[in-house]
Protein backbone atom coordinates (compact mmCIF):
# COMPACT_ATOMS: atom_id res chain seq x y z
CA UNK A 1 -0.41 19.75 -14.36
CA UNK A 2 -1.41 21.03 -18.09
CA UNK A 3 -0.80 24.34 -19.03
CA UNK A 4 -2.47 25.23 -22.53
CA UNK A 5 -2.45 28.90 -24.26
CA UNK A 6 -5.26 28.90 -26.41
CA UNK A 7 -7.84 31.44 -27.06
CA UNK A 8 -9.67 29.60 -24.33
CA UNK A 9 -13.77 29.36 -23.17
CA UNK A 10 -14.02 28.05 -19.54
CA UNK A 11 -16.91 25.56 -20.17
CA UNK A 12 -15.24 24.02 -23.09
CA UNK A 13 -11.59 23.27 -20.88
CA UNK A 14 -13.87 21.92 -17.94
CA UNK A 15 -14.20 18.66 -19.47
CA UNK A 16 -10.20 17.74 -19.18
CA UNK A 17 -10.15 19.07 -15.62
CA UNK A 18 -13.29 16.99 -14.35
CA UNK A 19 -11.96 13.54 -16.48
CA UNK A 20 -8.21 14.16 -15.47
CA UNK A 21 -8.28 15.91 -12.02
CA UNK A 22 -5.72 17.83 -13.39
CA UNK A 23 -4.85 21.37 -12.22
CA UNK A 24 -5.47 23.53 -15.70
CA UNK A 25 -3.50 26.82 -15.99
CA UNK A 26 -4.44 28.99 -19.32
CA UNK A 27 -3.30 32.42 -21.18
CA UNK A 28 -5.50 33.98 -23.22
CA UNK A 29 -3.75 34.91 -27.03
CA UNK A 30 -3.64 38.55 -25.92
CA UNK A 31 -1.94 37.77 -22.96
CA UNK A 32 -3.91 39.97 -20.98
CA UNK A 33 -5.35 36.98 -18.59
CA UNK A 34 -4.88 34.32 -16.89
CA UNK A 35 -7.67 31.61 -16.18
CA UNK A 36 -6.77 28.80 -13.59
CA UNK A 37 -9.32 26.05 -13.53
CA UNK A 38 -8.92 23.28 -10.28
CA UNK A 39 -10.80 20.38 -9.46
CA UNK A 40 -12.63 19.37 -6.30
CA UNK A 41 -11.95 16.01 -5.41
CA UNK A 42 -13.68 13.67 -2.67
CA UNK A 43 -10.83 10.94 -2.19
CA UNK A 44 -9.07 10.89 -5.22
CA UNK A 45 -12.18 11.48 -8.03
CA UNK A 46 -13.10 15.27 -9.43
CA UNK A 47 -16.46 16.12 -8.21
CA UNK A 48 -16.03 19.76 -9.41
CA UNK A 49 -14.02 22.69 -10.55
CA UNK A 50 -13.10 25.96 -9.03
CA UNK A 51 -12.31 28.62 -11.71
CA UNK A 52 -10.20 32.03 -11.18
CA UNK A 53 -9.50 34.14 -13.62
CA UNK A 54 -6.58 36.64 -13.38
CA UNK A 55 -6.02 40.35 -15.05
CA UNK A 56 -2.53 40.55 -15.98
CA UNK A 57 -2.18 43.95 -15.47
CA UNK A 58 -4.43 44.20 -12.14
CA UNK A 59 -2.13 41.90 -11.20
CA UNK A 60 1.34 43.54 -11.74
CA UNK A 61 -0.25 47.03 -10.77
CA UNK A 62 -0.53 45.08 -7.16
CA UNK A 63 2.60 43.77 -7.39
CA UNK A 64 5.02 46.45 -8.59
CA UNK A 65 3.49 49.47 -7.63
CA UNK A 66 5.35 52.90 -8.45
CA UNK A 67 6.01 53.90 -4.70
CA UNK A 68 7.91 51.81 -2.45
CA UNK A 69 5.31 52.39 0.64
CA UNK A 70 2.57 51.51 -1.63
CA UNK A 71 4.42 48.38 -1.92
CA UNK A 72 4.73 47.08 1.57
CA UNK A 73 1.11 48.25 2.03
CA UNK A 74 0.11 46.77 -0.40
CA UNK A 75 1.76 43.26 0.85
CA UNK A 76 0.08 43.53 4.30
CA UNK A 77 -3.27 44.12 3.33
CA UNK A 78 -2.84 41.10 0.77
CA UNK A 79 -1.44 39.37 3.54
CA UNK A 80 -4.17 40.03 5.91
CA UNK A 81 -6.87 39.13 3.18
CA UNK A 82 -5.95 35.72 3.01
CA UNK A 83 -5.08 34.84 6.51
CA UNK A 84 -9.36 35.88 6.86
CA UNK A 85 -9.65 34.11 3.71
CA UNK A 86 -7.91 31.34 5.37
CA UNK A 87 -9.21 31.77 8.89
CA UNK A 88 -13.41 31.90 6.94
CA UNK A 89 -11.91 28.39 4.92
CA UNK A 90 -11.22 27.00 8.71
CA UNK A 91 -14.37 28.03 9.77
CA UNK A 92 -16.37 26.47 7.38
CA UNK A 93 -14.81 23.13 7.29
CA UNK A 94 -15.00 23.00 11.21
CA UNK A 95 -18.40 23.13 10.78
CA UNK A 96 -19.02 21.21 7.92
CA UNK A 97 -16.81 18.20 9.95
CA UNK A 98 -19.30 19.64 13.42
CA UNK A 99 -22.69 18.74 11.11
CA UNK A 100 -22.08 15.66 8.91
CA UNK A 101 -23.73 12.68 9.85
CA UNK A 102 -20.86 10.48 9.32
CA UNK A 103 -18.26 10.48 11.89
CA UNK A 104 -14.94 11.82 10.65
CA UNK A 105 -11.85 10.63 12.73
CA UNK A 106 -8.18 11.98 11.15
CA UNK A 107 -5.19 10.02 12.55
CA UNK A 108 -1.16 10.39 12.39
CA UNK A 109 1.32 7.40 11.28
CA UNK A 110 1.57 6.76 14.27
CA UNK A 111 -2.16 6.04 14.86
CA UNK A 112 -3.02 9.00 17.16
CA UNK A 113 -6.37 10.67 16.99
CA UNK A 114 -6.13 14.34 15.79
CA UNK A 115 -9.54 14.88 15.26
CA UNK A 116 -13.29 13.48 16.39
CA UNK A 117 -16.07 14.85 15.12
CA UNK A 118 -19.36 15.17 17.14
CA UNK A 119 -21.16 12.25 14.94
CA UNK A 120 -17.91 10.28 15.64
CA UNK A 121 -18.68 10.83 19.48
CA UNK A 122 -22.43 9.10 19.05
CA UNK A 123 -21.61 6.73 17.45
CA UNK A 124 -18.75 5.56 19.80
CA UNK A 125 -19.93 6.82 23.06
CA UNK A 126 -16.70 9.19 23.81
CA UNK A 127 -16.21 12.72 24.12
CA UNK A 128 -13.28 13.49 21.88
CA UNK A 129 -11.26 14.57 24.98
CA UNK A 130 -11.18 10.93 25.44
CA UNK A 131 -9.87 10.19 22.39
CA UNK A 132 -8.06 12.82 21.02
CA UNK A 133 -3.68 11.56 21.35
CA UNK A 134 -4.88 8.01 21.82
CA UNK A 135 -4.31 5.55 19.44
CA UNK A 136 -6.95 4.65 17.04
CA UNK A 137 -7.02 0.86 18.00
CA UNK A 138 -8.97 1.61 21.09
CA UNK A 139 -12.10 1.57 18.71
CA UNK A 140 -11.14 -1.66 17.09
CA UNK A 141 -11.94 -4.92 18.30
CA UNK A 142 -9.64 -7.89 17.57
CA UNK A 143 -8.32 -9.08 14.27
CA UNK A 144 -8.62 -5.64 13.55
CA UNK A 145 -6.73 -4.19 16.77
CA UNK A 146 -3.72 -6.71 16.12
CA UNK A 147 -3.49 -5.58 12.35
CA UNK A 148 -3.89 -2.20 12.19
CA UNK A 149 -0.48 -1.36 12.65
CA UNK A 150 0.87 -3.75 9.90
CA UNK A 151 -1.29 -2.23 7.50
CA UNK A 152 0.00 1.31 8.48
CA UNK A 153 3.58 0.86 8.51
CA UNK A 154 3.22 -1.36 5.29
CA UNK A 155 1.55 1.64 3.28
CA UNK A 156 4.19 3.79 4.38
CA UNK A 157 6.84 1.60 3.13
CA UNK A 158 5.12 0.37 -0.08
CA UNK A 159 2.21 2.89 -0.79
CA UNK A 160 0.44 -0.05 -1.60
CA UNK A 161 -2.97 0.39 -0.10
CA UNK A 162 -5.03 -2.72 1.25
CA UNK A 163 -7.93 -0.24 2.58
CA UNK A 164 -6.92 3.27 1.76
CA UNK A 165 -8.84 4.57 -0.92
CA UNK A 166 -11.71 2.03 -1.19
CA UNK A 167 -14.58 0.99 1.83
CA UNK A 168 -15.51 -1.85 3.38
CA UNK A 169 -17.73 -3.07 6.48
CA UNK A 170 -15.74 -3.86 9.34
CA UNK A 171 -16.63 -4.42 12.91
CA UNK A 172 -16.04 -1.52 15.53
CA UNK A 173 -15.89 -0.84 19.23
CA UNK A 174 -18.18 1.29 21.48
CA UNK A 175 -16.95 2.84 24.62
CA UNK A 176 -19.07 0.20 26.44
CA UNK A 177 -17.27 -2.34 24.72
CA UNK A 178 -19.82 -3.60 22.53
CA UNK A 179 -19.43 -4.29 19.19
CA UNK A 180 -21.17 -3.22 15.95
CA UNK A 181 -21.09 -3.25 12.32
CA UNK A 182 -19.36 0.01 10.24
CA UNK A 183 -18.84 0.99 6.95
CA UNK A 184 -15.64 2.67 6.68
CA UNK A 185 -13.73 4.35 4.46
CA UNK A 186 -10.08 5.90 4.42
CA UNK A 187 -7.97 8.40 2.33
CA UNK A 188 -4.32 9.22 2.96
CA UNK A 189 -3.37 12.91 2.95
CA UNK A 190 -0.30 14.55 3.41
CA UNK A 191 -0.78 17.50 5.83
CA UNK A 192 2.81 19.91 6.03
CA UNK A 193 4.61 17.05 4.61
CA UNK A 194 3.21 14.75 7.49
CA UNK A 195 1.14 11.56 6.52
CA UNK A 196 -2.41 12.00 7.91
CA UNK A 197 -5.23 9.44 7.30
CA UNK A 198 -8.89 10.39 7.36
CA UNK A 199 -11.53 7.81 8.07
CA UNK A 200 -15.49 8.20 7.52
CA UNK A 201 -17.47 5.95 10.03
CA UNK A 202 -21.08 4.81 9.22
CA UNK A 203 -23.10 2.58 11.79
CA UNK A 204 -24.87 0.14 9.87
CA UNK A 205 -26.46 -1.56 12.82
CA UNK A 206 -30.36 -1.16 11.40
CA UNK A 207 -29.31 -3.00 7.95
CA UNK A 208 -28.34 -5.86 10.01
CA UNK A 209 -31.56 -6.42 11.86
């Protein structure tokens, strides 16, 4: 992370943030502010930049009010703020993941199936009840269904990825059992100190015909 006090001007300290990805913390030379500037990254590259900026002494007038009641009120209502602030963020992303195109299946170390996405479920043929706490190598035909373990437990040794982070086309398994061609890519995340992986499924069966 970078943490710069100059006399600052948000469009000039964007640049660093977009090239670096790099979380930018300033404090303007009257020390009256505060102006936080993070990126937005698909994968691992900054797509964007979400700027707050902070008034000092808003800020400690919330935080160390004169009455001790005010205080604690104070805390619950900030408290209740962001668990809607978090609750709306929940919200939104549920629905982005209901309406993408894509499928978007998230998996454990262990290869379970936390999450199936409606586009996931036509492009498969299951209902996510019949995936969701399998393991992800029921979509996988063989080599892939024979690897995918090794290439798992050998990330989480080495952190050396051999598809994480990049995509490729693979072949895929429908409920049916048939086979067809995918793109697919996958990111590892770390989810309350947990490994998850996220994977993005494309059918590219009408590029092959």
């Amino acid at each position: 992370n970078l943490t710069l006090t100059p006399d600052y001007k948000k469009h000039y300290y964007l640049r660093p943030v977009l090239e670096l990805g790099k979380l930018l913390i300033m404090l303007s030379r009257n020390n009256q502010n505060f102006l936080i500037i993070a990126p937005i990254k698909h994968y691992d590259t900054p797509i964007g930049a979400v700027i707050v900026e902070i008034d000092l002494k808003d800020m400690l007038s919330r935080i160390l009010p004169s009455d001790e009641s005010e205080f604690y009120e104070t805390e619950i209502q900030e408290r209740k703020d962001a668990a809607e602030r978090l609750e709306f963020s929940e919200t939104r992303l549920r629905s982005i993941l209901e309406n993408m195109l894509d499928g978007i299946i998230t998996i454990n170390e262990q290869g379970i199936v936390n999450t199936f996405n409606p586009a996931a479920e036509r492009i498969f043929g299951y209902n996510k009840t019949e995936i969701i706490g399998k393991n992800i190598k029921i979509l996988m035909p063989d080599p892939y269904h024979r690897e995918h373990d090794t290439y798992i437990n050998k990330y989480l040794k080495t952190k050396t990825p051999k598809i994480i982070g990049s995509g490729r086309e693979v072949t895929a398994r429908r409920k049916d059992g048939g086979h067809f061609p995918i793109d697919l890519s996958v990111s590892a995340t770390l989810v309350k100190g947990k490994q998850m992986f996220v994977g993005i499924i494309r059918d590219i069966t009408d590029r092959k015909i």
